[in-house]
PDB file of N, CA and C in Angstrom:
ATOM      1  N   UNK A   1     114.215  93.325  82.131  1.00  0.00           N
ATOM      2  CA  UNK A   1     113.673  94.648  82.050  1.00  0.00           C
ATOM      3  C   UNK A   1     113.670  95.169  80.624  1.00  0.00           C
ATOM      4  N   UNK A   2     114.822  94.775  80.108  1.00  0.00           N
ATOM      5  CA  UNK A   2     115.246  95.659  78.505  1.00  0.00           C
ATOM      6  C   UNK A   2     113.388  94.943  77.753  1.00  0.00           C
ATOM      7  N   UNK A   3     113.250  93.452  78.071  1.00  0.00           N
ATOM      8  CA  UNK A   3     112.107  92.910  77.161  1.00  0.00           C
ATOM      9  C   UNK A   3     110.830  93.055  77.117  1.00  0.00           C
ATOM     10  N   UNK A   4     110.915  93.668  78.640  1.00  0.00           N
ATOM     11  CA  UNK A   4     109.102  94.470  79.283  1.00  0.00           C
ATOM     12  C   UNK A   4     109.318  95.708  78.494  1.00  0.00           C
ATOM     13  N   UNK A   5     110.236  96.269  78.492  1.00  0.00           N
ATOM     14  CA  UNK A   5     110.155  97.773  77.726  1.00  0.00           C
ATOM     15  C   UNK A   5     110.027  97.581  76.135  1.00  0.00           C
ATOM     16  N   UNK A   6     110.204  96.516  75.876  1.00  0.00           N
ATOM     17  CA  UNK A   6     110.793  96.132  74.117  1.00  0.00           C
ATOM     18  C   UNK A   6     108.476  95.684  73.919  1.00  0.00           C
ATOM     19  N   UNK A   7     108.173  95.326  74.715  1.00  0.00           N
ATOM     20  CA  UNK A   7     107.004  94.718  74.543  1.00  0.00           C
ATOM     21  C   UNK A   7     105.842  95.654  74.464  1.00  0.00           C
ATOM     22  N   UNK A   8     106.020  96.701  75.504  1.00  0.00           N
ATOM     23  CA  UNK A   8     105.131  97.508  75.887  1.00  0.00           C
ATOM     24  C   UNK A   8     105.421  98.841  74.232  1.00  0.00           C
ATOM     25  N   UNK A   9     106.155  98.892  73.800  1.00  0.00           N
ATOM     26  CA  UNK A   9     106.733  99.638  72.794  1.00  0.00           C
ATOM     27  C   UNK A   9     106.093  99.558  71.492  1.00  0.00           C
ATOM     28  N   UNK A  10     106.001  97.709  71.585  1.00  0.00           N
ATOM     29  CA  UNK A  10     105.383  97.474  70.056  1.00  0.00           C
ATOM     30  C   UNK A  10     103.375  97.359  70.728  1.00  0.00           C
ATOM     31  N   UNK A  11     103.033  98.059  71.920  1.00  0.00           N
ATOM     32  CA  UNK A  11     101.587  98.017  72.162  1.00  0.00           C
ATOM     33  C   UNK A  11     101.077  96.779  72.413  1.00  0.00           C
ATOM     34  N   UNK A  12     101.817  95.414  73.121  1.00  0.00           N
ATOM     35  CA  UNK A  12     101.226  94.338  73.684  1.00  0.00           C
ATOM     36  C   UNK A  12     100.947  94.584  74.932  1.00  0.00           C
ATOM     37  N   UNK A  13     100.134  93.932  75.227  1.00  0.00           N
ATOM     38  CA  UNK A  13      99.578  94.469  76.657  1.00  0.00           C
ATOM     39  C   UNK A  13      98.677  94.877  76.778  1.00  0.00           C
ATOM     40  N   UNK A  14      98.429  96.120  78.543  1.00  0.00           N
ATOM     41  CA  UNK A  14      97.419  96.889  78.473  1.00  0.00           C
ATOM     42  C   UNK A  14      97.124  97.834  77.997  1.00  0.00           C
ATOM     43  N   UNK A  15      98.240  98.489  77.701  1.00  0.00           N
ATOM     44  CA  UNK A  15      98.635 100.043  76.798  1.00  0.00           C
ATOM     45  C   UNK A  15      97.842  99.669  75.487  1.00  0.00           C
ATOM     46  N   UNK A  16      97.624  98.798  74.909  1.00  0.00           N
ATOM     47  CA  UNK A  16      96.620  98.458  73.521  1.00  0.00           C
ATOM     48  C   UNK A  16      96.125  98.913  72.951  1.00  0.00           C
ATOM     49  N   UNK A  17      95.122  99.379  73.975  1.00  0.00           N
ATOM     50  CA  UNK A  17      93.800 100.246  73.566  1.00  0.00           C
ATOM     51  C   UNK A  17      94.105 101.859  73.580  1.00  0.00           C
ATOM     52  N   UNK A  18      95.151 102.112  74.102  1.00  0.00           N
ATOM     53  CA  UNK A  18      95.799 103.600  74.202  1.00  0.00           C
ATOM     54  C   UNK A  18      96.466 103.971  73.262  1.00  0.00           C
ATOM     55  N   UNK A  19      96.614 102.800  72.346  1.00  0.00           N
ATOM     56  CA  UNK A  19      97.500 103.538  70.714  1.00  0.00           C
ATOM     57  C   UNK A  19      96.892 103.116  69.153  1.00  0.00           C
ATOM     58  N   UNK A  20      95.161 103.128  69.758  1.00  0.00           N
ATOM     59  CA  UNK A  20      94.500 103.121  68.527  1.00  0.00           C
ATOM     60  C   UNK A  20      93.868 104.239  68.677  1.00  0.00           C
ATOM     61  N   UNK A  21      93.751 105.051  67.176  1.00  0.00           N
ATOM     62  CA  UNK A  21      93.314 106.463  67.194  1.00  0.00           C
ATOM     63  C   UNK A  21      91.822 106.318  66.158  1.00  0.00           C
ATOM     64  N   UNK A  22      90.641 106.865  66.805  1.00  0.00           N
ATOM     65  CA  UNK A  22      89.802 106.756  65.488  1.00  0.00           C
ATOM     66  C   UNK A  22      89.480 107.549  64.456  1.00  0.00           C
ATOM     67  N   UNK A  23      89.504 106.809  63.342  1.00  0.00           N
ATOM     68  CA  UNK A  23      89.868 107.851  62.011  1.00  0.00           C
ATOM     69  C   UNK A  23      88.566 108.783  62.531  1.00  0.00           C
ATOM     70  N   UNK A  24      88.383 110.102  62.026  1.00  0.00           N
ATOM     71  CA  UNK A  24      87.360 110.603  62.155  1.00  0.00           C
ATOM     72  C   UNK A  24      86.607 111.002  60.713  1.00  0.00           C
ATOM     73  N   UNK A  25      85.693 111.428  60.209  1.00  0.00           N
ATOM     74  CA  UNK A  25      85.123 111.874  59.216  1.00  0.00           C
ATOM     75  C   UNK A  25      85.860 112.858  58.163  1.00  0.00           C
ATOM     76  N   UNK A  26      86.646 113.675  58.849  1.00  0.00           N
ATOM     77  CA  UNK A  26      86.797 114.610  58.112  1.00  0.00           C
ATOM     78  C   UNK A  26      88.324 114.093  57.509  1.00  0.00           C
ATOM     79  N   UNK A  27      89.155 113.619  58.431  1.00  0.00           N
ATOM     80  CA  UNK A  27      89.894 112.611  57.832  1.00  0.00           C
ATOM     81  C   UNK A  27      90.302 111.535  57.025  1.00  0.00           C
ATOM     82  N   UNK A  28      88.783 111.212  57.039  1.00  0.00           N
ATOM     83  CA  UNK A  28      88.582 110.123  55.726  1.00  0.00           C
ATOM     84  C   UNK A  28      88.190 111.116  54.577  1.00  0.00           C
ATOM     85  N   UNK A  29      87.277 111.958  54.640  1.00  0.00           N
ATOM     86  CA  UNK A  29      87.315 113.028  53.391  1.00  0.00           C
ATOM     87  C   UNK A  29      88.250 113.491  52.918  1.00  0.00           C
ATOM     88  N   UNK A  30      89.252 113.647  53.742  1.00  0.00           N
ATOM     89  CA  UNK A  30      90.643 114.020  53.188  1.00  0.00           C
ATOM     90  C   UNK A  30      91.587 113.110  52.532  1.00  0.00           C
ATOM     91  N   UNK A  31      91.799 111.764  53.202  1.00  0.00           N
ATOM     92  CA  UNK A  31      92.367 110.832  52.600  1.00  0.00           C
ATOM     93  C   UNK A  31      91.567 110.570  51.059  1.00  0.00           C
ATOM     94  N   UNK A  32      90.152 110.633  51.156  1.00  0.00           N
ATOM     95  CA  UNK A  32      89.794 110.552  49.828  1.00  0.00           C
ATOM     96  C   UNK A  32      89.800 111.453  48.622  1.00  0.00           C
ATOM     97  N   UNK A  33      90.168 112.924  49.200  1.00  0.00           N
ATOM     98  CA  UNK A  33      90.342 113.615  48.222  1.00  0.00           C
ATOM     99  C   UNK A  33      92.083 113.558  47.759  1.00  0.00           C
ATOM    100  N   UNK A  34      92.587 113.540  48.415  1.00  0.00           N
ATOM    101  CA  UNK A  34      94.200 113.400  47.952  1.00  0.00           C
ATOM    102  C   UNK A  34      94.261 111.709  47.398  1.00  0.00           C
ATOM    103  N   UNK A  35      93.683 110.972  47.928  1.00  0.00           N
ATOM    104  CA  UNK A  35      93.634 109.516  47.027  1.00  0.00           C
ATOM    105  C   UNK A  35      93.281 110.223  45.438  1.00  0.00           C
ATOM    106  N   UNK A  36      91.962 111.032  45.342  1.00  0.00           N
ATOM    107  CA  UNK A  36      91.603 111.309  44.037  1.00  0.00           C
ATOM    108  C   UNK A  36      92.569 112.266  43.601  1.00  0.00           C
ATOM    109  N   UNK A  37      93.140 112.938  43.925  1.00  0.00           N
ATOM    110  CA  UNK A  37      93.936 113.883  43.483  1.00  0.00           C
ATOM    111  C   UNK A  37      95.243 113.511  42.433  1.00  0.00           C
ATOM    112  N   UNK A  38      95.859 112.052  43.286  1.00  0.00           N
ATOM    113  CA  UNK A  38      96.767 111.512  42.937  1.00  0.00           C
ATOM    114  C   UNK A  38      96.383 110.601  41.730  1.00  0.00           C
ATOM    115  N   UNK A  39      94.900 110.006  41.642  1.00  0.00           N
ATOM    116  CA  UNK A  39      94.311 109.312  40.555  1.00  0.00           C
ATOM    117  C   UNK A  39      94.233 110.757  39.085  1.00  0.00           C
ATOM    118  N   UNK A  40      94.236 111.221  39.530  1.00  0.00           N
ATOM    119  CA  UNK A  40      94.185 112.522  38.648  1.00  0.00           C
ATOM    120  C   UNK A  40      95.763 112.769  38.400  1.00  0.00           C
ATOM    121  N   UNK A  41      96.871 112.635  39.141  1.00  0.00           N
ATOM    122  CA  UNK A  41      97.882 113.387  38.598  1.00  0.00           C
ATOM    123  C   UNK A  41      98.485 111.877  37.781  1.00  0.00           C
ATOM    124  N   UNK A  42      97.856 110.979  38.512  1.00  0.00           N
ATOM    125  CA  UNK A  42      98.562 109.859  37.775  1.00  0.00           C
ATOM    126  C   UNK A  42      98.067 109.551  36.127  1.00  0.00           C
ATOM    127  N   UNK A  43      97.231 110.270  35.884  1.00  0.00           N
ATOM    128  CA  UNK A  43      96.575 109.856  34.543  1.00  0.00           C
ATOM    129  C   UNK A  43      96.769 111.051  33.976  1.00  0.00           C
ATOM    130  N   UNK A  44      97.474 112.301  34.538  1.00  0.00           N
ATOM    131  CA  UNK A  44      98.018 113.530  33.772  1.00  0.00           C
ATOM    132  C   UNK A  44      99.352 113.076  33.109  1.00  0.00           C
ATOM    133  N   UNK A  45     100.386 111.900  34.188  1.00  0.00           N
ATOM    134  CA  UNK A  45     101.110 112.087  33.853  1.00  0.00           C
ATOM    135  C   UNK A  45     101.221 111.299  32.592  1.00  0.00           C
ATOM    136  N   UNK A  46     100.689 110.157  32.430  1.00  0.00           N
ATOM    137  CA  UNK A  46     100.602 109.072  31.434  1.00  0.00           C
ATOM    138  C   UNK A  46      99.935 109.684  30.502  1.00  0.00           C
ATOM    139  N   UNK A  47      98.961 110.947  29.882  1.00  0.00           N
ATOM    140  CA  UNK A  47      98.711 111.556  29.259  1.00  0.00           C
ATOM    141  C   UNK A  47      99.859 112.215  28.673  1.00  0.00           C
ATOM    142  N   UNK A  48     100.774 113.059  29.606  1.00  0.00           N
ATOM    143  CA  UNK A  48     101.869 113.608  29.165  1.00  0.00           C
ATOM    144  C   UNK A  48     102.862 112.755  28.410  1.00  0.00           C
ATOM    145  N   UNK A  49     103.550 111.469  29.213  1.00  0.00           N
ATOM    146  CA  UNK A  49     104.108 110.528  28.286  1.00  0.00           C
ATOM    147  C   UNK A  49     103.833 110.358  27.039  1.00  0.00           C
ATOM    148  N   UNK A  50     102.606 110.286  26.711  1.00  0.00           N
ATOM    149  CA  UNK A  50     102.058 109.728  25.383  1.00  0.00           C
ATOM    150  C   UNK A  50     102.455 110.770  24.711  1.00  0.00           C
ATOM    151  N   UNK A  51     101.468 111.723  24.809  1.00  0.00           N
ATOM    152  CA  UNK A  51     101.957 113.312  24.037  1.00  0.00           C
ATOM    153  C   UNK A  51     103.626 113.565  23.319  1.00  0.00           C
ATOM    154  N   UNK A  52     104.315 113.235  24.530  1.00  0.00           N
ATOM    155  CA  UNK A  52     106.017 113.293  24.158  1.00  0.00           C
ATOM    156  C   UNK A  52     106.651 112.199  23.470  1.00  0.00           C
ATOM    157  N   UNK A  53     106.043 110.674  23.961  1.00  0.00           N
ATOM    158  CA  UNK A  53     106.594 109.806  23.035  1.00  0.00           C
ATOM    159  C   UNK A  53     105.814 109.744  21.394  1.00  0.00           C
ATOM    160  N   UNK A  54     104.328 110.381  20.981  1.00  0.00           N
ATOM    161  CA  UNK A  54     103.877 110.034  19.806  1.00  0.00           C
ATOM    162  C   UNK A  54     103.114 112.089  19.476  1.00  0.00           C
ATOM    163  N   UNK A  55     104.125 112.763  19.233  1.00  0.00           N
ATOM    164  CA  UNK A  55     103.312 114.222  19.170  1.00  0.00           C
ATOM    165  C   UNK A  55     102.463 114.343  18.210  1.00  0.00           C
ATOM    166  N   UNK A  56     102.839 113.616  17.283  1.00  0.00           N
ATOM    167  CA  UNK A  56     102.038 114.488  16.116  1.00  0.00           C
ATOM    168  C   UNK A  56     100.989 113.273  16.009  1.00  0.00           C
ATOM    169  N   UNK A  57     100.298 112.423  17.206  1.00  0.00           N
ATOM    170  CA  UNK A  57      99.481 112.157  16.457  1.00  0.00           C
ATOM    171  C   UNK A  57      98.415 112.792  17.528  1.00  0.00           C
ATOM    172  N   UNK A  58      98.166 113.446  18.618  1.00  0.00           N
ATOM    173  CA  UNK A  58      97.022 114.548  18.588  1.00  0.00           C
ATOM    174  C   UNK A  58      97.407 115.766  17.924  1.00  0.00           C
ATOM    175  N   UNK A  59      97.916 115.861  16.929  1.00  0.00           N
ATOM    176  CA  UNK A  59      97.887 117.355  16.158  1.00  0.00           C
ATOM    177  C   UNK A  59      96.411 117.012  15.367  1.00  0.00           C
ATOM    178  N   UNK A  60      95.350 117.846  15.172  1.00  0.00           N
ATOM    179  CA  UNK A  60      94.610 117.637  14.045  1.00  0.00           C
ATOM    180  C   UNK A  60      95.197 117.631  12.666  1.00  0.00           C
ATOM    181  N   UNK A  61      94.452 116.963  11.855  1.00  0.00           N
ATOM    182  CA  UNK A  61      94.965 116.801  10.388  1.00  0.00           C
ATOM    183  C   UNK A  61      94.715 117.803   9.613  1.00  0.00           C
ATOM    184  N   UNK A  62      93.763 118.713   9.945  1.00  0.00           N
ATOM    185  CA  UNK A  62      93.706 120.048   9.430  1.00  0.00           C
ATOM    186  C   UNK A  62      93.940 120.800   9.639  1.00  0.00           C
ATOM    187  N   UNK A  63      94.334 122.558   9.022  1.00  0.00           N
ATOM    188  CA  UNK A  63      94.880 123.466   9.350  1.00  0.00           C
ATOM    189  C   UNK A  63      93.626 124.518   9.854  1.00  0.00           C
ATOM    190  N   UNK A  64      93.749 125.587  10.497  1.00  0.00           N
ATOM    191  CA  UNK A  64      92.800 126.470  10.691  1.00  0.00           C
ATOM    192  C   UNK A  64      92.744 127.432   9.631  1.00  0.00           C
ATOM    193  N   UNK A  65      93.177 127.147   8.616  1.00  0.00           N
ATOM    194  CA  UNK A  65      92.416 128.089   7.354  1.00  0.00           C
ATOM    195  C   UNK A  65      91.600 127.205   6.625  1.00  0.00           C
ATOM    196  N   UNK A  66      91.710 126.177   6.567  1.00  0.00           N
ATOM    197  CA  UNK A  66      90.590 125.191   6.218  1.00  0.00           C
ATOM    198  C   UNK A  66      88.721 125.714   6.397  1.00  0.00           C
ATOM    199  N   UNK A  67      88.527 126.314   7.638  1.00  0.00           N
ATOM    200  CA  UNK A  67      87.565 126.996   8.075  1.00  0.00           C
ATOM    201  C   UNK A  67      87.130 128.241   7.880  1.00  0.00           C
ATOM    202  N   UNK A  68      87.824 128.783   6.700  1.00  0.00           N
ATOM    203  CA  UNK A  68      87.992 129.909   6.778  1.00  0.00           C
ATOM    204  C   UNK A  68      86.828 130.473   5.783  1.00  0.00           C
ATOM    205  N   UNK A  69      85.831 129.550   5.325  1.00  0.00           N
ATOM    206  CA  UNK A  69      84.999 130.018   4.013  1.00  0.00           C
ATOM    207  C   UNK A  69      85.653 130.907   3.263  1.00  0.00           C
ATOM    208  N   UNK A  70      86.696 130.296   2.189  1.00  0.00           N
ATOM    209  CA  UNK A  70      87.119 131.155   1.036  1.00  0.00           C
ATOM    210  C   UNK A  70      87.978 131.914   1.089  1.00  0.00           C
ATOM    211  N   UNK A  71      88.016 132.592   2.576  1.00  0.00           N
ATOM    212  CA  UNK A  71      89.207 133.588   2.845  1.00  0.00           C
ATOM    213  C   UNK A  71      90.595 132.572   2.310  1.00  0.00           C
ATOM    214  N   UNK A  72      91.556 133.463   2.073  1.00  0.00           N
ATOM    215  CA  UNK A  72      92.855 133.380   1.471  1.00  0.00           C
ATOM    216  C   UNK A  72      93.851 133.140   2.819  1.00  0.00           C
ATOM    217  N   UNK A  73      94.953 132.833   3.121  1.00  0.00           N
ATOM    218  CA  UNK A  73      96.113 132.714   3.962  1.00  0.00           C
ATOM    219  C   UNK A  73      96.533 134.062   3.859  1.00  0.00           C
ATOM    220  N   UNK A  74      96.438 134.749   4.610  1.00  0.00           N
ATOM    221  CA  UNK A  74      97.254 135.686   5.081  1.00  0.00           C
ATOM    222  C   UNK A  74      95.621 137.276   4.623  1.00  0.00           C
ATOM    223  N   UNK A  75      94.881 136.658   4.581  1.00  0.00           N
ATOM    224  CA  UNK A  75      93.753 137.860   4.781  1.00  0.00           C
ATOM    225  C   UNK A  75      92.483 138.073   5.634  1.00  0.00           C
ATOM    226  N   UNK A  76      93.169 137.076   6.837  1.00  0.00           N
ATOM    227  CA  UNK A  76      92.589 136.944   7.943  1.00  0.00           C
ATOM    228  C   UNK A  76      92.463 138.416   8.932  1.00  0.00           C
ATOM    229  N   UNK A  77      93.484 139.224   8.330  1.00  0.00           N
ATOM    230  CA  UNK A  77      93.066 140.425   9.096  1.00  0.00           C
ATOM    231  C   UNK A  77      92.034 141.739   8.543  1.00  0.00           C
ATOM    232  N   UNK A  78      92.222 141.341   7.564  1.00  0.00           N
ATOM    233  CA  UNK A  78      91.000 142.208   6.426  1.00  0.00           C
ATOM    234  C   UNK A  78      89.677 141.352   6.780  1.00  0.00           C
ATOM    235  N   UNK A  79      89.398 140.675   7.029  1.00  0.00           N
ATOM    236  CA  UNK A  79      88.135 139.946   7.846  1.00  0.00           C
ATOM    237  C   UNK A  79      87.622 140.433   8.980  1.00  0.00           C
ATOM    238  N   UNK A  80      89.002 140.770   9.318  1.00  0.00           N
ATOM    239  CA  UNK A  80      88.071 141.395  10.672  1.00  0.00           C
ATOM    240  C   UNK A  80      87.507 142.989  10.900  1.00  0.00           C
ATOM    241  N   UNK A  81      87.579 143.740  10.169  1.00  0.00           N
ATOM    242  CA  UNK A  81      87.286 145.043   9.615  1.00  0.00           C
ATOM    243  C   UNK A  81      86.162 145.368   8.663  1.00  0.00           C
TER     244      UNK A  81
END
């Protein structure tokens, strides 16, 4: 008895067809958006790594007064007046 119950448990038999479920549409849209979601956090995070193990090399090499046509450091607020 214990091995009819041990059998029917893991779905051999007639019960078979009673413990397959069909994916439906909207379910697969979902699995595919959290699949992408995770392709996305996984390449945030390896973005982040990089950032922390090498910082200064996305810093630009220039400063933002560089752009400044002529203006001086520190007369950026007389520019705007």
């Amino acid at each position: 008895m214990i091995n009819n119950h041990y059998n029917n448990t893991l779905g051999v038999g007639a019960g078979n067809s009673m413990n397959t479920y069909p994916v439906t549409l909207e379910q697969k849209t979902a699995f595919a958006f959290v699949g992408l979601l995770f392709i996305f956090l996984g390449i945030l995070i390896v973005r982040c790594f990089r950032i922390l193990l090498d910082p200064y090399s996305s810093m630009p090499s220039s400063t933002w007064v560089d752009g400044m046509d002529g203006l001086e450091k520190g007369t950026f607020e007389y520019a705007l007046a």
